[in-house]
C-alpha atoms as a PDB file:
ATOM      1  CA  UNK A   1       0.000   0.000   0.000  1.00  0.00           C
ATOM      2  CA  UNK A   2       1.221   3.476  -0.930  1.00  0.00           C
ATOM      3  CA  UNK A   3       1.880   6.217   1.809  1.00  0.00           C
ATOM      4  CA  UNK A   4      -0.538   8.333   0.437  1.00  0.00           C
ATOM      5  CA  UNK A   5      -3.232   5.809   0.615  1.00  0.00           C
ATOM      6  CA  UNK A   6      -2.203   4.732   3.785  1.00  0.00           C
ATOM      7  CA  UNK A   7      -2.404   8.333   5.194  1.00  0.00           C
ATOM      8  CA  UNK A   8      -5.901   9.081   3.427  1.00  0.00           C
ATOM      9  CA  UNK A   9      -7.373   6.270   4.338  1.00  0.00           C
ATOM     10  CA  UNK A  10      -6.613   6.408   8.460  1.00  0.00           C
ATOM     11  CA  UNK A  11      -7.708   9.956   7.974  1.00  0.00           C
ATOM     12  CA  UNK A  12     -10.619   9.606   5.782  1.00  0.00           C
ATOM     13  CA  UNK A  13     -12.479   5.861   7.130  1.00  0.00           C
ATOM     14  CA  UNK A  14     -15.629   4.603   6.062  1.00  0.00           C
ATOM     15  CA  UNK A  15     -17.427   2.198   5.133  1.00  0.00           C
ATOM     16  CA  UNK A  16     -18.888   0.745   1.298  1.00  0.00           C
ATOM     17  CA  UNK A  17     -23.007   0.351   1.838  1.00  0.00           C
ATOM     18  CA  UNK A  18     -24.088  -2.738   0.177  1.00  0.00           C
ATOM     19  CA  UNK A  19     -27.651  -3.502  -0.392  1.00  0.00           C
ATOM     20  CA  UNK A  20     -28.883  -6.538  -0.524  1.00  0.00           C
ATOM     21  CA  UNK A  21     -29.362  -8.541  -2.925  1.00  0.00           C
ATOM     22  CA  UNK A  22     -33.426  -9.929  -1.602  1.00  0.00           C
ATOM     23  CA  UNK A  23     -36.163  -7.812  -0.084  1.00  0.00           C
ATOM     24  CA  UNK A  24     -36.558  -7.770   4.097  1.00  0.00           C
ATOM     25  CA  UNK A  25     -40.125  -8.329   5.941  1.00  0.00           C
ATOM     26  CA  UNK A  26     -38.790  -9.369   9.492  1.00  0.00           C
ATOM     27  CA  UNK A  27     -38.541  -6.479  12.209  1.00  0.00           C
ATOM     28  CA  UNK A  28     -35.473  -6.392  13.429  1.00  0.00           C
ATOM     29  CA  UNK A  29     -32.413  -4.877  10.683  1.00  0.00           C
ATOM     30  CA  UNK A  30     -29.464  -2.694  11.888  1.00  0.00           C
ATOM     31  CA  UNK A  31     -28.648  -0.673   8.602  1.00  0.00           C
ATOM     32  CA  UNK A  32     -31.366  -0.917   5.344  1.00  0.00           C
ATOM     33  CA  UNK A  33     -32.814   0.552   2.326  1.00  0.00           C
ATOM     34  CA  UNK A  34     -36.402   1.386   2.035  1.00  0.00           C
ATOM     35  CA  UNK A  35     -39.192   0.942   4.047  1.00  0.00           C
ATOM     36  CA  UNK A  36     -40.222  -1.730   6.523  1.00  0.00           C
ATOM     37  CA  UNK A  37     -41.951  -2.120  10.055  1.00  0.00           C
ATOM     38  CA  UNK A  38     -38.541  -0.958  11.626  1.00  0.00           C
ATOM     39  CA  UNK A  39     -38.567   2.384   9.363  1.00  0.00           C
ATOM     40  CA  UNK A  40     -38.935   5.047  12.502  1.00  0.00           C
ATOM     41  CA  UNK A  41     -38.927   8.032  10.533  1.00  0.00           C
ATOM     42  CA  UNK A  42     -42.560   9.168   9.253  1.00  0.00           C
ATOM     43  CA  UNK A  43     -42.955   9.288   5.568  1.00  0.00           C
ATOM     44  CA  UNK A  44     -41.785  12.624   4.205  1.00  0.00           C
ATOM     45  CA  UNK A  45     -43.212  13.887   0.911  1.00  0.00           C
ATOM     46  CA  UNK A  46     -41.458  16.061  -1.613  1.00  0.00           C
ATOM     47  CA  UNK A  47     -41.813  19.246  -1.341  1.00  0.00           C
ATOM     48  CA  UNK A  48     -42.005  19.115  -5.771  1.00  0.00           C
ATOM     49  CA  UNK A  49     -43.925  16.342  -6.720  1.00  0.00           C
ATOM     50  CA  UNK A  50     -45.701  15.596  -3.040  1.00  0.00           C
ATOM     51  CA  UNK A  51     -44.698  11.995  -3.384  1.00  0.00           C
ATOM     52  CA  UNK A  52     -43.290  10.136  -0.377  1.00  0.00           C
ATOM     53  CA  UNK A  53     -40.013  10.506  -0.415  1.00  0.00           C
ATOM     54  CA  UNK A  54     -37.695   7.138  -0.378  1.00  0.00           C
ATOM     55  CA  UNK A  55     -35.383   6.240   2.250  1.00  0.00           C
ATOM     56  CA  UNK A  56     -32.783   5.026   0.468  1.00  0.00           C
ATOM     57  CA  UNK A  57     -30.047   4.477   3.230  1.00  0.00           C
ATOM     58  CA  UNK A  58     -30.883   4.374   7.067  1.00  0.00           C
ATOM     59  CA  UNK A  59     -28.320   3.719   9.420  1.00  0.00           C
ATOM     60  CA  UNK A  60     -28.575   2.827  13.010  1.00  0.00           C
ATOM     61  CA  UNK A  61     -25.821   4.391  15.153  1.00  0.00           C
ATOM     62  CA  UNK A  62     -26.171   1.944  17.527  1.00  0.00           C
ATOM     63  CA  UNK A  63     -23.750   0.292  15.644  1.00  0.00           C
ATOM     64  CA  UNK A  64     -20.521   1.202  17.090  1.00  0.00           C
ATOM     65  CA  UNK A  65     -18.139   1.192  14.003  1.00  0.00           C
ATOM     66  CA  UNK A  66     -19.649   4.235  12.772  1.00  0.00           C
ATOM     67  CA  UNK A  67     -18.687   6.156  15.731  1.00  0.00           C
ATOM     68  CA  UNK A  68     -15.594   7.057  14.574  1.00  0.00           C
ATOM     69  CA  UNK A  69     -17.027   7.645  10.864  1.00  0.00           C
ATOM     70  CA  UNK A  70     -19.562  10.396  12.040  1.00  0.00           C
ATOM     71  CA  UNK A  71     -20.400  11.782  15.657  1.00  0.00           C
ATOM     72  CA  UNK A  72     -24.076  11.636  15.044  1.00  0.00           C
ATOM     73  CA  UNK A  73     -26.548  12.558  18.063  1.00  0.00           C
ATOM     74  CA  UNK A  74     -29.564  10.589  17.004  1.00  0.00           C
ATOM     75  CA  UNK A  75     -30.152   7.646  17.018  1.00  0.00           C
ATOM     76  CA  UNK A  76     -30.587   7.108  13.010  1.00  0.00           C
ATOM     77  CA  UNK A  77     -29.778   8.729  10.118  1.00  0.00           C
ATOM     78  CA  UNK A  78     -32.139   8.838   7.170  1.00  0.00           C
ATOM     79  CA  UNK A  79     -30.950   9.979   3.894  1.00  0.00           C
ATOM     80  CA  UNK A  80     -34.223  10.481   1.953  1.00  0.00           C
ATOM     81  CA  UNK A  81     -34.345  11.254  -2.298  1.00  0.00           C
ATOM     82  CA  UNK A  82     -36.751  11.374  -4.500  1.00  0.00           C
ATOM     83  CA  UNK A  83     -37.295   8.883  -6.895  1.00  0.00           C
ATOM     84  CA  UNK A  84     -40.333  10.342  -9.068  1.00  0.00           C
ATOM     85  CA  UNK A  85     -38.942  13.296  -9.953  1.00  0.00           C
ATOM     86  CA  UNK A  86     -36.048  15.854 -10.297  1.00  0.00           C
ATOM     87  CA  UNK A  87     -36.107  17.452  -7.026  1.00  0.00           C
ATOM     88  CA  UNK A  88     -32.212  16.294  -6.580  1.00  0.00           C
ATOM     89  CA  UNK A  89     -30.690  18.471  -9.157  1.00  0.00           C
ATOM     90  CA  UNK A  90     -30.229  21.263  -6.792  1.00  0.00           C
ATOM     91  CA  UNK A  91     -28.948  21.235  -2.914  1.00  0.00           C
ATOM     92  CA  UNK A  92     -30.891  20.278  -0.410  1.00  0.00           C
ATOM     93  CA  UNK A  93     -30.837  19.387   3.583  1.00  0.00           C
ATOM     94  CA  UNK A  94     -32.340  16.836   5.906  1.00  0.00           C
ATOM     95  CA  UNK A  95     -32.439  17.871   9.082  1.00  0.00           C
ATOM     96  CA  UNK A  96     -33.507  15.339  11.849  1.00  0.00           C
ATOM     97  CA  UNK A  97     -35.390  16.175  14.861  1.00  0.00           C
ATOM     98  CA  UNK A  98     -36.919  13.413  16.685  1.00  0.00           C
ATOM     99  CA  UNK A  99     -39.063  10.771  14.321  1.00  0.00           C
ATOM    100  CA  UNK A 100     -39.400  13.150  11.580  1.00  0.00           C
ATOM    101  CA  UNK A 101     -37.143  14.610   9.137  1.00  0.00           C
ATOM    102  CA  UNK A 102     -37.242  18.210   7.556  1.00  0.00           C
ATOM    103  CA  UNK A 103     -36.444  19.270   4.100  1.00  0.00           C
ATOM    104  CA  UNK A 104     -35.345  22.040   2.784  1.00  0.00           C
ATOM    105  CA  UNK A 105     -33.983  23.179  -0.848  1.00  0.00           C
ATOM    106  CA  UNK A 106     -34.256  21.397  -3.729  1.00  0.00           C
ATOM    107  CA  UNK A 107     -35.211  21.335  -7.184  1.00  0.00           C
ATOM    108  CA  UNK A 108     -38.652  23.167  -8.021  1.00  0.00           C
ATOM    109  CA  UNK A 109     -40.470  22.622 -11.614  1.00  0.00           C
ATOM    110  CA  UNK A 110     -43.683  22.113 -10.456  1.00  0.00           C
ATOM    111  CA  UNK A 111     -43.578  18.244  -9.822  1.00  0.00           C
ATOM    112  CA  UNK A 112     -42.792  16.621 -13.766  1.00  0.00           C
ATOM    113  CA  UNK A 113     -42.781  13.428 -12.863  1.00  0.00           C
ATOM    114  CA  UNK A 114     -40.239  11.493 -14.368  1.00  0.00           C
ATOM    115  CA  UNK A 115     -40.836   8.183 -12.930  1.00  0.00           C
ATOM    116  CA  UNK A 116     -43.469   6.064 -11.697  1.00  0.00           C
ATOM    117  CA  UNK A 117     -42.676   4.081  -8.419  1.00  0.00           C
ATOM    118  CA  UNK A 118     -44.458   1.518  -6.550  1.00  0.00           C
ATOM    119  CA  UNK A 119     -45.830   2.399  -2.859  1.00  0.00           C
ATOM    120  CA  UNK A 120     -45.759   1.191  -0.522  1.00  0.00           C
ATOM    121  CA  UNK A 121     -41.694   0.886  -0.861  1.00  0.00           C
ATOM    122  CA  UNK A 122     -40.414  -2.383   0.041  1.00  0.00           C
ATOM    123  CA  UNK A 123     -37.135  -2.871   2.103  1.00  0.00           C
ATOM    124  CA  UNK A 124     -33.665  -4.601   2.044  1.00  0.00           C
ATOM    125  CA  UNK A 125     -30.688  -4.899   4.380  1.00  0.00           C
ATOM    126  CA  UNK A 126     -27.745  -3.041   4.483  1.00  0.00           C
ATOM    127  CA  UNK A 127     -24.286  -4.452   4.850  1.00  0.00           C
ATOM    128  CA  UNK A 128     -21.397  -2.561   6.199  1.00  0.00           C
ATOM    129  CA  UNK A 129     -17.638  -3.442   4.159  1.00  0.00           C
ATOM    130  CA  UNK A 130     -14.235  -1.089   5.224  1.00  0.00           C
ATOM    131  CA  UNK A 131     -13.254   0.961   2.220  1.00  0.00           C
ATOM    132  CA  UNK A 132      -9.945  -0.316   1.234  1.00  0.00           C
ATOM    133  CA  UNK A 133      -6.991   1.254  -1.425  1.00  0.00           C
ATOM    134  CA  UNK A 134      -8.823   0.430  -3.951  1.00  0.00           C
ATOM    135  CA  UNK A 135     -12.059   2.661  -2.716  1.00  0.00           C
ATOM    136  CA  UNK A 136      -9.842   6.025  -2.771  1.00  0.00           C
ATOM    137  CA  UNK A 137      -8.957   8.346  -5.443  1.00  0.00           C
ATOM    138  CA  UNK A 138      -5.983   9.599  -4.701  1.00  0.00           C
ATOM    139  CA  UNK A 139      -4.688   6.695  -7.022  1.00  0.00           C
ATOM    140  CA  UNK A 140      -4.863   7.463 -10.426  1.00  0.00           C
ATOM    141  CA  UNK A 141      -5.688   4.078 -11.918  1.00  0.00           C
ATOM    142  CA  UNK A 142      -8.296   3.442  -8.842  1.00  0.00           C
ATOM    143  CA  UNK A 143      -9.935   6.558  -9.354  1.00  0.00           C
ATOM    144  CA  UNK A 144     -10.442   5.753 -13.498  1.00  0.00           C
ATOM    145  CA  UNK A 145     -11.899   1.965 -12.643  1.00  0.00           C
ATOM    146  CA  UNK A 146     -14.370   4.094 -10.111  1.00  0.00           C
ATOM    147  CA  UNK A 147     -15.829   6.657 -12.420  1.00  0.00           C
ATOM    148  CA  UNK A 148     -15.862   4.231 -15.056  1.00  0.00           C
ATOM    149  CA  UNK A 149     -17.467   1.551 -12.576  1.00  0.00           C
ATOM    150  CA  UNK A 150     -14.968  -1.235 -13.424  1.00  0.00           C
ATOM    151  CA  UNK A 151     -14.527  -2.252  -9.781  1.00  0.00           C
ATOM    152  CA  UNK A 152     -17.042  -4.238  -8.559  1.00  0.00           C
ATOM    153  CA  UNK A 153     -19.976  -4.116  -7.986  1.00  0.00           C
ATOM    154  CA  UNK A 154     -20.420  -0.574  -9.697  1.00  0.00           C
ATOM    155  CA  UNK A 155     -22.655   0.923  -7.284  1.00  0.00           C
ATOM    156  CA  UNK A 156     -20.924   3.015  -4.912  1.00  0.00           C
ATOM    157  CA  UNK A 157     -22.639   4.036  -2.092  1.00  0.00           C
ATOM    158  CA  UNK A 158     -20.554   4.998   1.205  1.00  0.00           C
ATOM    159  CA  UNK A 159     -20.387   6.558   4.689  1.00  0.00           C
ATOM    160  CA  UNK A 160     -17.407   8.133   5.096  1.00  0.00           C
ATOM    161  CA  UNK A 161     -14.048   8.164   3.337  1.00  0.00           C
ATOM    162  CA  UNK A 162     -13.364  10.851   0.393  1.00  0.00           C
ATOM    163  CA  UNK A 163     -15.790  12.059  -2.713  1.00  0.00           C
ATOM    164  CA  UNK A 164     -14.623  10.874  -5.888  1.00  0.00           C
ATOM    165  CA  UNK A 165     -16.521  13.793  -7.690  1.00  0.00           C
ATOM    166  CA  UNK A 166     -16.846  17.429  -6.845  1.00  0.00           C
ATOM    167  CA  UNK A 167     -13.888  17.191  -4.255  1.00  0.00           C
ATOM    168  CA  UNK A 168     -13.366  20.940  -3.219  1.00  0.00           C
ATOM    169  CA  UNK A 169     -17.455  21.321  -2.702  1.00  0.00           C
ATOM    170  CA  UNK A 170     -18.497  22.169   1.006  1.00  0.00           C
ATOM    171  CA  UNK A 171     -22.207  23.168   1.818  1.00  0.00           C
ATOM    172  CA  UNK A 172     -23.099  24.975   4.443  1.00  0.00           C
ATOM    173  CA  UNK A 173     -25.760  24.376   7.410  1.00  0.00           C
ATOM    174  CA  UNK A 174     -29.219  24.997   6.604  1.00  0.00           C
ATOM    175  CA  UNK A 175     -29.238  25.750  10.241  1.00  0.00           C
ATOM    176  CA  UNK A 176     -26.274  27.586  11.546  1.00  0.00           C
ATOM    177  CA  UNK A 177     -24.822  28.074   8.295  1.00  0.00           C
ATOM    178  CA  UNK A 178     -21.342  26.948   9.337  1.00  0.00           C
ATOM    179  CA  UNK A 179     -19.483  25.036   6.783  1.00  0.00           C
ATOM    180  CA  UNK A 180     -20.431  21.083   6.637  1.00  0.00           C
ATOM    181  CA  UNK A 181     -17.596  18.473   6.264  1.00  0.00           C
ATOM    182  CA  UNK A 182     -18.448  15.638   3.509  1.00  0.00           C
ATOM    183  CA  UNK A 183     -20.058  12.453   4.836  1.00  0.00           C
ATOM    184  CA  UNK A 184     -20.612   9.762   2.332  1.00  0.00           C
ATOM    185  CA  UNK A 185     -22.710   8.790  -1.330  1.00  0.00           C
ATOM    186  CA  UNK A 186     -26.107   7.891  -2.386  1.00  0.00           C
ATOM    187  CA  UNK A 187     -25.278   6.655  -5.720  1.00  0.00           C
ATOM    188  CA  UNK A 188     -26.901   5.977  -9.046  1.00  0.00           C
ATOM    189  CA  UNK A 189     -28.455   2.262  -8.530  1.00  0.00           C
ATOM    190  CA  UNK A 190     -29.606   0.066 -10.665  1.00  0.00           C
ATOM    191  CA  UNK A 191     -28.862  -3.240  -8.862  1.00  0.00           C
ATOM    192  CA  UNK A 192     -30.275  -3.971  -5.586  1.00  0.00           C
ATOM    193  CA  UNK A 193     -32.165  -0.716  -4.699  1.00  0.00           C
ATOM    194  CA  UNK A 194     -35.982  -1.843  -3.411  1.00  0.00           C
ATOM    195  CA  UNK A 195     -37.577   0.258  -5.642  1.00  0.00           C
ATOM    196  CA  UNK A 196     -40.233  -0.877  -8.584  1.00  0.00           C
ATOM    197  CA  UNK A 197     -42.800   0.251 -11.341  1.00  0.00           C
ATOM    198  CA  UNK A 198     -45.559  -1.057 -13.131  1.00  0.00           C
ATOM    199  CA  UNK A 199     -46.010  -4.904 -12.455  1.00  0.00           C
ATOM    200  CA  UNK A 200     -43.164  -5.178  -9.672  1.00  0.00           C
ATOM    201  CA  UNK A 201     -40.416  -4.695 -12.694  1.00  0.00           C
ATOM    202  CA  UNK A 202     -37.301  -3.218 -10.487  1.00  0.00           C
ATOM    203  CA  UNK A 203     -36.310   0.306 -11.284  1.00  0.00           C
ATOM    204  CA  UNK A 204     -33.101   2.073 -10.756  1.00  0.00           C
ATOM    205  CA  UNK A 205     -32.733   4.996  -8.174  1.00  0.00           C
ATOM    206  CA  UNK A 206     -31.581   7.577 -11.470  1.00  0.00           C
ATOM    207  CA  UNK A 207     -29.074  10.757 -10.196  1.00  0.00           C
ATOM    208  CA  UNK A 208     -28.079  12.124 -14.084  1.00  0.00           C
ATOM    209  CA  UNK A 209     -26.702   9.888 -16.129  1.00  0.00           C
ATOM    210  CA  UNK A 210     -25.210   7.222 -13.857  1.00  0.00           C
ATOM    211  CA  UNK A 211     -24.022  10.511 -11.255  1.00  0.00           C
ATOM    212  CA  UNK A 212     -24.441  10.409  -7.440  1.00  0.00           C
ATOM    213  CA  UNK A 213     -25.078  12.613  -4.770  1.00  0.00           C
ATOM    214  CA  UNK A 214     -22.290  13.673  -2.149  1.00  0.00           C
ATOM    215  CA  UNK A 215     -23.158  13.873   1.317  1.00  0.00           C
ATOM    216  CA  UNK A 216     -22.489  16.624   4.304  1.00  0.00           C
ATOM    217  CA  UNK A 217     -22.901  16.779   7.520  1.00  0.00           C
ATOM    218  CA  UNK A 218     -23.545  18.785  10.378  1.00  0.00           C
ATOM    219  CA  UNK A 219     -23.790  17.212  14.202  1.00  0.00           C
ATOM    220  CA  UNK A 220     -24.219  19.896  16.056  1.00  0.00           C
ATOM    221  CA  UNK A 221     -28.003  20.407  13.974  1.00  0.00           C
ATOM    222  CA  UNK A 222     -28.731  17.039  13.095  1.00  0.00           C
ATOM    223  CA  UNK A 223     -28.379  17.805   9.191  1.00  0.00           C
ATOM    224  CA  UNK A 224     -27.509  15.814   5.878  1.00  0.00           C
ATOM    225  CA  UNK A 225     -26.568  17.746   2.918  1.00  0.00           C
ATOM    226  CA  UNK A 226     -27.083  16.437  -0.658  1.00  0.00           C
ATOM    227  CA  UNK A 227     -25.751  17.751  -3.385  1.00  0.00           C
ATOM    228  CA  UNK A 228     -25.452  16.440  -7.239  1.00  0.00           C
ATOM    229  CA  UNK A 229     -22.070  15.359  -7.913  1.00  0.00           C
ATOM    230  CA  UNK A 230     -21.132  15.220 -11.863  1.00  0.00           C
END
């Protein structure tokens, strides 16, 4: 392993988020994607096309490993998008309070809907894997099989680590304004995300043409940032 790698990566750890592969009906699931009877937060709608919005990654920081990812204060984090429409092609924040999330920014064109989704959303586990070399940028040849999805499995979602697009980006609070560190992807998926159209055919979760969405955070407000990276 190179020295840079070796620095970035004790500096910068996280974790790949991996959804699975089959959809989840029990009632107990750490980390997961969609909705289930463990989903805490209430459904949000978008404040474009008024459709619920989908909760693509939920984390439970009960788990300890991501303690030294992100010092969140609540006990979940939700990182909501909209699948219907094209609310995600401008900034927007998700700040937490309690069992209900708060939205703010976005896209506004009236509500064009661009997709049609199934409801109610179904709901599949989340696994945790270390990001490794191989999952940071500063390496030329990494970076290339990354943006050109050559390393497996070519959906890239993450908590923590370094953005592979839009690296010098930094959004500020929608609450105190102060500048918000990055915090993980929500990626372009179209492999294992629970989401569906007309007759249960699967659908992909679509950010621009196979784009995804970097992530900041703030802890002292409870607040996800999510911006379009291209």
């Amino acid at each position: 392993m190179s020295n840079s790698s070796s620095v970035l990566s004790a500096s910068a750890p996280g974790f790949r988020i991996r959804i699975l592969d089959s959809n989840f009906s029990g009632d107990e699931c750490l980390h997961y994607s969609g909705v289930g009877q463990i989903y805490s937060a209430k459904s949000i709608p978008c404040p474009n096309c008024s459709n619920f919005l989908f909760p693509a990654i939920n984390l439970s920081f009960s788990d300890y490993r991501l303690e030294e990812i992100l010092k969140w204060k609540m006990a979940e984090l939700h990182v909501l998008y909209c699948a219907y429409c094209a609310f995600y092609m401008e900034p927007y924040w998700l700040k937490h309070e309690s069992n209900l999330v708060l939205i703010t920014g976005g896209f506004r064109d009236g509500g064009e809907m661009l997709q049609n989704i199934n409801q109610p959303y179904n709901c599949r586990e989340i696994d945790l894997t270390p990001l490794v070399e191989e999952d940071y940028p500063d390496n030329v040849e990494f970076k290339n099989l990354l943006l050109k999805r050559k390393r497996a499995p070519g959906v890239y979602h993450q908590i923590g680590g370094v953005p592979l697009k839009d690296i010098n980006y930094i959004m500020a609070c929608c609450s105190c304004s102060k500048q918000m560190p990055f915090c993980g992807v929500l990626d372009y998926d179209d492999l294992n995300v629970p989401l569906y159209e007309d007759n249960e055919n699967p659908v992909a979760l679509i950010i621009g043409d196979y784009d995804s969405m970097n992530m900041y955070a703030c802890t002292d407000c409870s607040v996800i940032g999510l911006k379009w990276a291209r």
